[in-house]
N, C-alpha and C. Protein backbone atom coordinates (compact mmCIF):
# COMPACT_ATOMS: atom_id res chain seq x y z
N UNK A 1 0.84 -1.18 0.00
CA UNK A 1 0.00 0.00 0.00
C UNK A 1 0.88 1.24 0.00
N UNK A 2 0.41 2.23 -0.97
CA UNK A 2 1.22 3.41 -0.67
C UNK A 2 1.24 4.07 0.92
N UNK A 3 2.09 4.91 1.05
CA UNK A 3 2.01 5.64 1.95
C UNK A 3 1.03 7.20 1.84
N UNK A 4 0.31 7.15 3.04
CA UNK A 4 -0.37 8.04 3.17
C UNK A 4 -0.17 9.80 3.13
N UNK A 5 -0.96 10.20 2.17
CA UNK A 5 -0.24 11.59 1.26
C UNK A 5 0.51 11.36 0.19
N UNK A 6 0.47 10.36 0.01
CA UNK A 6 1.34 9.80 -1.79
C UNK A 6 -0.01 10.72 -2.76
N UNK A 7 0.49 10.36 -4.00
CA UNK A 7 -0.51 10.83 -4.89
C UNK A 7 -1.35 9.17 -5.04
N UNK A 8 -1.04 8.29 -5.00
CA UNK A 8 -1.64 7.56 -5.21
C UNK A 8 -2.35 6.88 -3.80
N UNK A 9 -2.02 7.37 -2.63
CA UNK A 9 -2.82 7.57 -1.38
C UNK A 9 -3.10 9.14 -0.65
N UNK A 10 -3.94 9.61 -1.17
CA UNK A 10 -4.08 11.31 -1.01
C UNK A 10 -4.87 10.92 0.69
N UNK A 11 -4.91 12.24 0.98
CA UNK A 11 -5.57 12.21 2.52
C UNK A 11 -6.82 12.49 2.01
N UNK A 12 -7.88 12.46 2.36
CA UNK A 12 -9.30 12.71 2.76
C UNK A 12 -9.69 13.18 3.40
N UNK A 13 -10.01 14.36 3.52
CA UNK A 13 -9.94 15.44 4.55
C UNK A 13 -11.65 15.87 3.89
N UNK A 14 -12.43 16.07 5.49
CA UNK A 14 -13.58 16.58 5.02
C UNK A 14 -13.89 17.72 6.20
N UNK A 15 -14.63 19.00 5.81
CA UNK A 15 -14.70 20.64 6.79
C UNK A 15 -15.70 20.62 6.61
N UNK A 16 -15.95 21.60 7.64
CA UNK A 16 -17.34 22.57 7.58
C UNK A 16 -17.19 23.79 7.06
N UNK A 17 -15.81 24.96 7.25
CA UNK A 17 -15.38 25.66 7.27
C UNK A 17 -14.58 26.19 6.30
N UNK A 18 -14.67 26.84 5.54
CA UNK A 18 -14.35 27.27 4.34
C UNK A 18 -12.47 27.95 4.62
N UNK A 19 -12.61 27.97 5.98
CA UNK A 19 -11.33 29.15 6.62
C UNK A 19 -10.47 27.99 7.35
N UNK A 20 -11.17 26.67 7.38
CA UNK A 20 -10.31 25.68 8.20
C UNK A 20 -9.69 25.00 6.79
N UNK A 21 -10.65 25.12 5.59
CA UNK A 21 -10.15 24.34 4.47
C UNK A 21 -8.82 24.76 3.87
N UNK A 22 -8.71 26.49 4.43
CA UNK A 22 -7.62 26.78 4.16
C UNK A 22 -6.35 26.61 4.66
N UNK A 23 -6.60 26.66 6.04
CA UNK A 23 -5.43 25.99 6.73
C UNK A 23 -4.96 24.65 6.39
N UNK A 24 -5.60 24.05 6.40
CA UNK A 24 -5.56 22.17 5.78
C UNK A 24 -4.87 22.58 5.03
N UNK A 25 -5.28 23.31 3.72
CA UNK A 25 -4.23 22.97 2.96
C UNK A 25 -2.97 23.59 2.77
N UNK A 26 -3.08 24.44 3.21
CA UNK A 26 -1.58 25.27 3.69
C UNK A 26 -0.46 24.31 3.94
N UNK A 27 -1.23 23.30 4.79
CA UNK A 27 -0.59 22.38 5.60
C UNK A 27 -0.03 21.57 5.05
N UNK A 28 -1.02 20.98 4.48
CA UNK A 28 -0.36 20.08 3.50
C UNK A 28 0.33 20.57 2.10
N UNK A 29 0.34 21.45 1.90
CA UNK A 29 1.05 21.93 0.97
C UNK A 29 2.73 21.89 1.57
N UNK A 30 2.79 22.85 2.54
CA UNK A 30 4.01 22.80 2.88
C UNK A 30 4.77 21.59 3.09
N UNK A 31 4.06 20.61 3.49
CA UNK A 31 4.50 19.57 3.74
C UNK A 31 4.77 18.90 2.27
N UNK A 32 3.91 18.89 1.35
CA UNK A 32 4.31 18.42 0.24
C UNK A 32 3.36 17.02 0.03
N UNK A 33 2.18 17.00 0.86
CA UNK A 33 1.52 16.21 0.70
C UNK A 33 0.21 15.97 -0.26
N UNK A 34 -0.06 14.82 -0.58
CA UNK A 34 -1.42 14.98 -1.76
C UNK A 34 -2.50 14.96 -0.94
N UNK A 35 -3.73 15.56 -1.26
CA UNK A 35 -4.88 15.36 -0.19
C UNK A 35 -6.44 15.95 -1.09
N UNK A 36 -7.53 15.38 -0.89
CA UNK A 36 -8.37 15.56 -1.35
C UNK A 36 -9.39 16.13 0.26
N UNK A 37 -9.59 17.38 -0.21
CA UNK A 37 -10.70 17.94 0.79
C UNK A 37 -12.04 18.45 0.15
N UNK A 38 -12.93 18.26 1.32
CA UNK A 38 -14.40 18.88 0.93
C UNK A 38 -15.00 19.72 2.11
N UNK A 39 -15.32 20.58 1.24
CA UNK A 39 -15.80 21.47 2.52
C UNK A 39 -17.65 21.44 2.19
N UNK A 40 -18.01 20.90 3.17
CA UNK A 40 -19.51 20.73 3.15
C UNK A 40 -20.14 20.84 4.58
N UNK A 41 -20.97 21.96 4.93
CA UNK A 41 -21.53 22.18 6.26
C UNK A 41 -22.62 20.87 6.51
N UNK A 42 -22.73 20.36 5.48
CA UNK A 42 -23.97 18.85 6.54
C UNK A 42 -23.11 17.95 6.45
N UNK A 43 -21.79 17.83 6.37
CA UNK A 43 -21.36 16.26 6.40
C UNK A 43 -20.56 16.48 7.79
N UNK A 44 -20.48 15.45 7.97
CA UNK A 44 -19.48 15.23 9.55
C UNK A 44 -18.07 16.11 8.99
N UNK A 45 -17.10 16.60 9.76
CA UNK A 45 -15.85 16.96 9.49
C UNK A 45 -15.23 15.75 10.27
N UNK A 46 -13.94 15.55 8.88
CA UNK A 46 -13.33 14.57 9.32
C UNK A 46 -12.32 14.47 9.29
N UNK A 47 -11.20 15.17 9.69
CA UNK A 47 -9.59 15.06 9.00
C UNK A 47 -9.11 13.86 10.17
N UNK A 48 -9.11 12.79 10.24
CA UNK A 48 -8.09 12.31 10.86
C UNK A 48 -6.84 11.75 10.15
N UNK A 49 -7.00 11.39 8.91
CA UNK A 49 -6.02 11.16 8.00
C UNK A 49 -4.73 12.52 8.23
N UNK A 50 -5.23 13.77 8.18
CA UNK A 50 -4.15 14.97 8.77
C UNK A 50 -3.71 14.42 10.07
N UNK A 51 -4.25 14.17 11.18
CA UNK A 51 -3.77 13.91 12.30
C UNK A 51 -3.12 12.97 12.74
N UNK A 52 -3.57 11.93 11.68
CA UNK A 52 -2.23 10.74 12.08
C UNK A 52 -1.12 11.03 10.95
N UNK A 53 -1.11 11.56 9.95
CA UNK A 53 0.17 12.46 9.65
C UNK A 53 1.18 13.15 10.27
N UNK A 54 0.32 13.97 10.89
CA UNK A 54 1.04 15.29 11.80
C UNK A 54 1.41 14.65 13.03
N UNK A 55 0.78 13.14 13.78
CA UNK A 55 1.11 12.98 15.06
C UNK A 55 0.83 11.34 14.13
N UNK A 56 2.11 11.00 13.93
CA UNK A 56 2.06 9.40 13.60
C UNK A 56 2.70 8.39 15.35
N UNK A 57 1.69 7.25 14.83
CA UNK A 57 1.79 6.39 15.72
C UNK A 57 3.19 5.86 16.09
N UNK A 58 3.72 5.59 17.74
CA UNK A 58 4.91 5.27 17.63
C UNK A 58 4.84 3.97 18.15
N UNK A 59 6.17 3.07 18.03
CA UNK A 59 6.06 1.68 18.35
C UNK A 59 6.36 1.87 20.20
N UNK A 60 5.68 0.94 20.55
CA UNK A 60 6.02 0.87 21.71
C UNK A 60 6.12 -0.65 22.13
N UNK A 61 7.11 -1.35 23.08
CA UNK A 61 8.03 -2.74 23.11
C UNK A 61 7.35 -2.90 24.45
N UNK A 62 6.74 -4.28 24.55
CA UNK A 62 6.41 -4.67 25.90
C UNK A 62 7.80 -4.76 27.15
N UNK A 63 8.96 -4.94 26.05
CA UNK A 63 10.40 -5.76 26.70
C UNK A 63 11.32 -5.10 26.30
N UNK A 64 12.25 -4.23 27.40
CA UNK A 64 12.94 -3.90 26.74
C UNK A 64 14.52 -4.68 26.22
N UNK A 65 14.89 -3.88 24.61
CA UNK A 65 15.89 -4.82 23.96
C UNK A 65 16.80 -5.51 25.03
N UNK A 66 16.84 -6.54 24.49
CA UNK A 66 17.76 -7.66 25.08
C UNK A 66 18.90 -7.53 24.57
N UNK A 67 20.66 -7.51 25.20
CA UNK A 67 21.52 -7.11 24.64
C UNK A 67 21.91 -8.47 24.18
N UNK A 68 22.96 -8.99 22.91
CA UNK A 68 23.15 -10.72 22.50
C UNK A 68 23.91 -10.45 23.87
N UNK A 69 25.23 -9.91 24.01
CA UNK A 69 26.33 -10.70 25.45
C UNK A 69 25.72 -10.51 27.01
N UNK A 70 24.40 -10.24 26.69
CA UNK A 70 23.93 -10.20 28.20
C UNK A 70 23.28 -11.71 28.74
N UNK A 71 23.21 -11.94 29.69
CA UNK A 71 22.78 -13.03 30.19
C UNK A 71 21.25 -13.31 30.26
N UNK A 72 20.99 -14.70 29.77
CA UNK A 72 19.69 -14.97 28.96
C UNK A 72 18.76 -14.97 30.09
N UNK A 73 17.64 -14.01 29.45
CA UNK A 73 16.50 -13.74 30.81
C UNK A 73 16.12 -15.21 31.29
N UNK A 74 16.15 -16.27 30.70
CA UNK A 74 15.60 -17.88 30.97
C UNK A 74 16.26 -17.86 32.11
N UNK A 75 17.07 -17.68 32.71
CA UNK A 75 17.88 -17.95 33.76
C UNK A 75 18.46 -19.02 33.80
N UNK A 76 19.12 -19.82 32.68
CA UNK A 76 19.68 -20.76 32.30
C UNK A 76 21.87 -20.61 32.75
N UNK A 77 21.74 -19.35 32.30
CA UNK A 77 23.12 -19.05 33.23
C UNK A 77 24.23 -18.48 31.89
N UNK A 78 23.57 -19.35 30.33
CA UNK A 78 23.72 -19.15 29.15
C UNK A 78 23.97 -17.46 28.77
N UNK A 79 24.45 -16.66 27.74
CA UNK A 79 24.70 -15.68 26.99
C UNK A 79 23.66 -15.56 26.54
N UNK A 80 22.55 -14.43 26.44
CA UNK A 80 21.31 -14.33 25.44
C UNK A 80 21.80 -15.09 23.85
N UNK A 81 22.74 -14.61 23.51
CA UNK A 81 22.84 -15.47 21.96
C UNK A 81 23.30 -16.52 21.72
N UNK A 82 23.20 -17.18 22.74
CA UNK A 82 23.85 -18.51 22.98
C UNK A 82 22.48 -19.53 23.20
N UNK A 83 21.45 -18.97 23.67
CA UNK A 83 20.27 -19.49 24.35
C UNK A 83 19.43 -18.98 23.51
N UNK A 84 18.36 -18.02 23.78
CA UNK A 84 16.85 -17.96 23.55
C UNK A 84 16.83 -16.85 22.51
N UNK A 85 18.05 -16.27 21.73
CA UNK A 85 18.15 -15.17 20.66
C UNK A 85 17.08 -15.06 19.80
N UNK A 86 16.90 -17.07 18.86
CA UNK A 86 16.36 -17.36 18.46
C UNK A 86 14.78 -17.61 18.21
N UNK A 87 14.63 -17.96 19.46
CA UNK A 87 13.43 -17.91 20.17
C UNK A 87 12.62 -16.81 19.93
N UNK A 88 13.06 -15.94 20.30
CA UNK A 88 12.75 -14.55 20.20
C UNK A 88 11.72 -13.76 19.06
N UNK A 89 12.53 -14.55 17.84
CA UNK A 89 12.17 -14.25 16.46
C UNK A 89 11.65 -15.07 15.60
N UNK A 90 10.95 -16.20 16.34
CA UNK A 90 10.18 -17.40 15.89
C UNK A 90 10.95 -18.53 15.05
N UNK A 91 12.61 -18.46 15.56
CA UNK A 91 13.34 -19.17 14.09
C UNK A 91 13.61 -20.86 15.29
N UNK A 92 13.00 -20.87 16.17
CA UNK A 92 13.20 -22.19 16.88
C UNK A 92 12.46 -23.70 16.06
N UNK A 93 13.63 -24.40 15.76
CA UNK A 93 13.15 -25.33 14.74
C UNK A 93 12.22 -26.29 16.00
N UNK A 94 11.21 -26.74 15.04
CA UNK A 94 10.31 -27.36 15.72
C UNK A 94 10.66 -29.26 15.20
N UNK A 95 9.91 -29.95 15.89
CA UNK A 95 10.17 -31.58 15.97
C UNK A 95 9.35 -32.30 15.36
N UNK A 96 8.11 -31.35 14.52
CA UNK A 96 7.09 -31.86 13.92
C UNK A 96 6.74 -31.77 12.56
């Protein structure tokens, strides 16, 4: 899938406000983004496509990174990359 604001993934941006439509696109202009807006007082306004632009989602890690020469959380007594590295990243060969 393209990325969002490509020309071939434009944003969708919908106003009430003829003076907010302008800002939008200010916005995205500067930015350099593609975007299709409508400004219509009976439809819902909807920019969230702008907002997860402007404030994109960040990853967040239940665990934090495991170093390889640190000692393997299993408590085996092992080097993390000696032990459960593998594990980790689903590459543990299975018996079946």
């Amino acid at each position: 899938m393209s990325k969002l604001g490509s020309e071939e993934n434009p944003l969708i941006l919908n106003v009430r406000s003829p003076l907010l439509a302008e800002e939008i696109a200010q916005i995205c202009h500067e930015n350099d983004w593609y975007f299709l807006l409508e400004v219509n007082a009976t439809k819902p306004q909807d920019i969230s496509d702008l907002e997860r632009k402007l404030n994109p989602p960040t990853v967040q890690y239940d665990t934090p990174k495991m170093e390889r020469n640190a000692s393997c959380f299993c408590g085996s007594g092992k080097k993390y990359k000696k032990c459960c590295i593998n594990s980790d990243f689903g590459l543990v060969e299975s018996n079946s």
